[in-house]
Protein backbone atom coordinates (compact mmCIF):
# COMPACT_ATOMS: atom_id res chain seq x y z
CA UNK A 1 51.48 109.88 33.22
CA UNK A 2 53.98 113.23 32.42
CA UNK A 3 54.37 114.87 34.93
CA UNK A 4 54.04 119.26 34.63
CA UNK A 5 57.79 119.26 32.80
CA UNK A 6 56.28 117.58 29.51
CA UNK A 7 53.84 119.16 27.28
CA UNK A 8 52.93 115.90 25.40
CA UNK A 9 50.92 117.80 22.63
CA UNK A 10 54.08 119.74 21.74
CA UNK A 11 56.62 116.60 21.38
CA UNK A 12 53.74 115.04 19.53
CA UNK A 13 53.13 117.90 17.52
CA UNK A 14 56.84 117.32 16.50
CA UNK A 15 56.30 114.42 15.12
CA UNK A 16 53.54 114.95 12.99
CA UNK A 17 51.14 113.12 15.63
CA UNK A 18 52.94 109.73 15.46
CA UNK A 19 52.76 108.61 18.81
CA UNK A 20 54.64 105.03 18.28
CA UNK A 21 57.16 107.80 16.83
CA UNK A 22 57.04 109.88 19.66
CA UNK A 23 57.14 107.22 22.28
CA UNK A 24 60.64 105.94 20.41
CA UNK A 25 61.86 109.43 20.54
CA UNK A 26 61.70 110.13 24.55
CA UNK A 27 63.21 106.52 24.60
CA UNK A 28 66.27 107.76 22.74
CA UNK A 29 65.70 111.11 24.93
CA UNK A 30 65.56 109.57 28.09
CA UNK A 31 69.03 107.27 27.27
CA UNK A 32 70.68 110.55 26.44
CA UNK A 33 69.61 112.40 29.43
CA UNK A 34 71.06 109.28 31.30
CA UNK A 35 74.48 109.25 29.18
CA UNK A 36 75.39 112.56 27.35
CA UNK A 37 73.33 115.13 29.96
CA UNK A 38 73.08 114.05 33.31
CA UNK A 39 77.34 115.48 34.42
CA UNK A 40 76.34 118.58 32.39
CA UNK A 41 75.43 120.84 35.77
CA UNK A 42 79.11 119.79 37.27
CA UNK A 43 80.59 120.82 33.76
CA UNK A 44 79.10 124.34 34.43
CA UNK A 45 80.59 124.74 37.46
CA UNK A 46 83.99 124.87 36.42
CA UNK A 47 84.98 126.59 33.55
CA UNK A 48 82.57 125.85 30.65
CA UNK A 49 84.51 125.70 26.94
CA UNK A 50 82.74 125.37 23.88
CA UNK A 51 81.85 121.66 23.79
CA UNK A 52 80.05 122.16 27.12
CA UNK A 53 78.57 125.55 25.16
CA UNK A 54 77.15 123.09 22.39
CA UNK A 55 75.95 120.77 24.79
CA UNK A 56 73.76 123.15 26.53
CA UNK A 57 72.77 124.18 22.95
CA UNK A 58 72.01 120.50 21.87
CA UNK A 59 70.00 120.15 25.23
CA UNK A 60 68.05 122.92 24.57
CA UNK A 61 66.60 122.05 21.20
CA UNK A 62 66.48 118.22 22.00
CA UNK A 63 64.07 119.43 24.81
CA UNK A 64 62.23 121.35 22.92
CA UNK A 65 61.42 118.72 20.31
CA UNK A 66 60.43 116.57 22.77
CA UNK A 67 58.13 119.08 25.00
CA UNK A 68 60.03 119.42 28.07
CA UNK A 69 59.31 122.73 28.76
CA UNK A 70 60.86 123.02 31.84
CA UNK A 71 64.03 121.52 30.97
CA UNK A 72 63.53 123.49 27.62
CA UNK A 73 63.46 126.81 29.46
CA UNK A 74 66.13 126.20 31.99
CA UNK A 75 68.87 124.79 29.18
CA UNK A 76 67.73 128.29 26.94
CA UNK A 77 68.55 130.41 30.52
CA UNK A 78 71.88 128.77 30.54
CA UNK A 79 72.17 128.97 27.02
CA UNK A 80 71.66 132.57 26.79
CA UNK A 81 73.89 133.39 29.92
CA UNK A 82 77.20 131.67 28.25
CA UNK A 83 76.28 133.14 24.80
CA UNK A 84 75.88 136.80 26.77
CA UNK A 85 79.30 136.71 27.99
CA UNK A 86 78.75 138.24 31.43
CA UNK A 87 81.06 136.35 33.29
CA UNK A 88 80.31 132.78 35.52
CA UNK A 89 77.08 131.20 35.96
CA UNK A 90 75.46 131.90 39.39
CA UNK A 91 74.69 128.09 41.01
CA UNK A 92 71.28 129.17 40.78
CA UNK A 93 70.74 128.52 37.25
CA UNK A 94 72.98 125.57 37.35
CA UNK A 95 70.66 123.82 40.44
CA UNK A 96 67.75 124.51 38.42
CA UNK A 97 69.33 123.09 35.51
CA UNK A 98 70.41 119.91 37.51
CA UNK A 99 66.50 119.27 39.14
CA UNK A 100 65.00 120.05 35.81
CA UNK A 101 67.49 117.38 34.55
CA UNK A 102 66.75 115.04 37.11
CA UNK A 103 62.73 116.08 37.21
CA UNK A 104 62.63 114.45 33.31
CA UNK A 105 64.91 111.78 34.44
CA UNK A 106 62.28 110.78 36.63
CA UNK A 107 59.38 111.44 34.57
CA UNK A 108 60.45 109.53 31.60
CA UNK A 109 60.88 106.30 34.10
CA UNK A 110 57.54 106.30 35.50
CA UNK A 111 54.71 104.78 33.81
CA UNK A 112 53.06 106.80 30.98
């Protein structure tokens, strides 16, 4: 079962219902949290450029589409606070980027 960080109805709402579709889709989420996402939070804590800009970016809507709200909101937070300009991130938007991160992680290898 999800756990509170996936609104299922959403991500299947993305794909027009299909939930073989849908099921393939957090598959090929889930790998890319695990390969492309997972170093993101250290990446933030140095000096983010613009690839680590787009990444955040590229998490944020891949969340979305998927229903992970909470990994959806947190990504848009960080999103908005490099886009803004206003200097570093504080670590506390980073740690809550890292345990929503991890929070998916972990929800996308139980059993459903």
């Amino acid at each position: 079962m999800f756990s509170e960080d996936f609104d299922r109805e959403a991500g299947l709402a993305c794909v027009d219902g299909d939930a073989a579709l849908y099921e393939s889709v957090l598959a090929v989420f889930h790998q890319q949290l695990r390969d492309d996402f997972a170093a993101l939070p250290d990446h933030l804590r140095g000096e983010p450029d613009e690839a680590v800009a787009r990444q955040v970016h590229s998490l944020k809507g891949s969340a979305g589409s998927v229903g992970a709200k909470r990994l959806e909101a947190s990504a848009t937070a960080v999103d908005r606070r490099l886009k803004s300009g206003d200097g570093e991130l504080d670590e506390a938007l980073i740690e809550e980027l890292a345990a929503a991160l991890q929070s998916a992680i972990n929800s996308l290898e139980s059993p459903r």
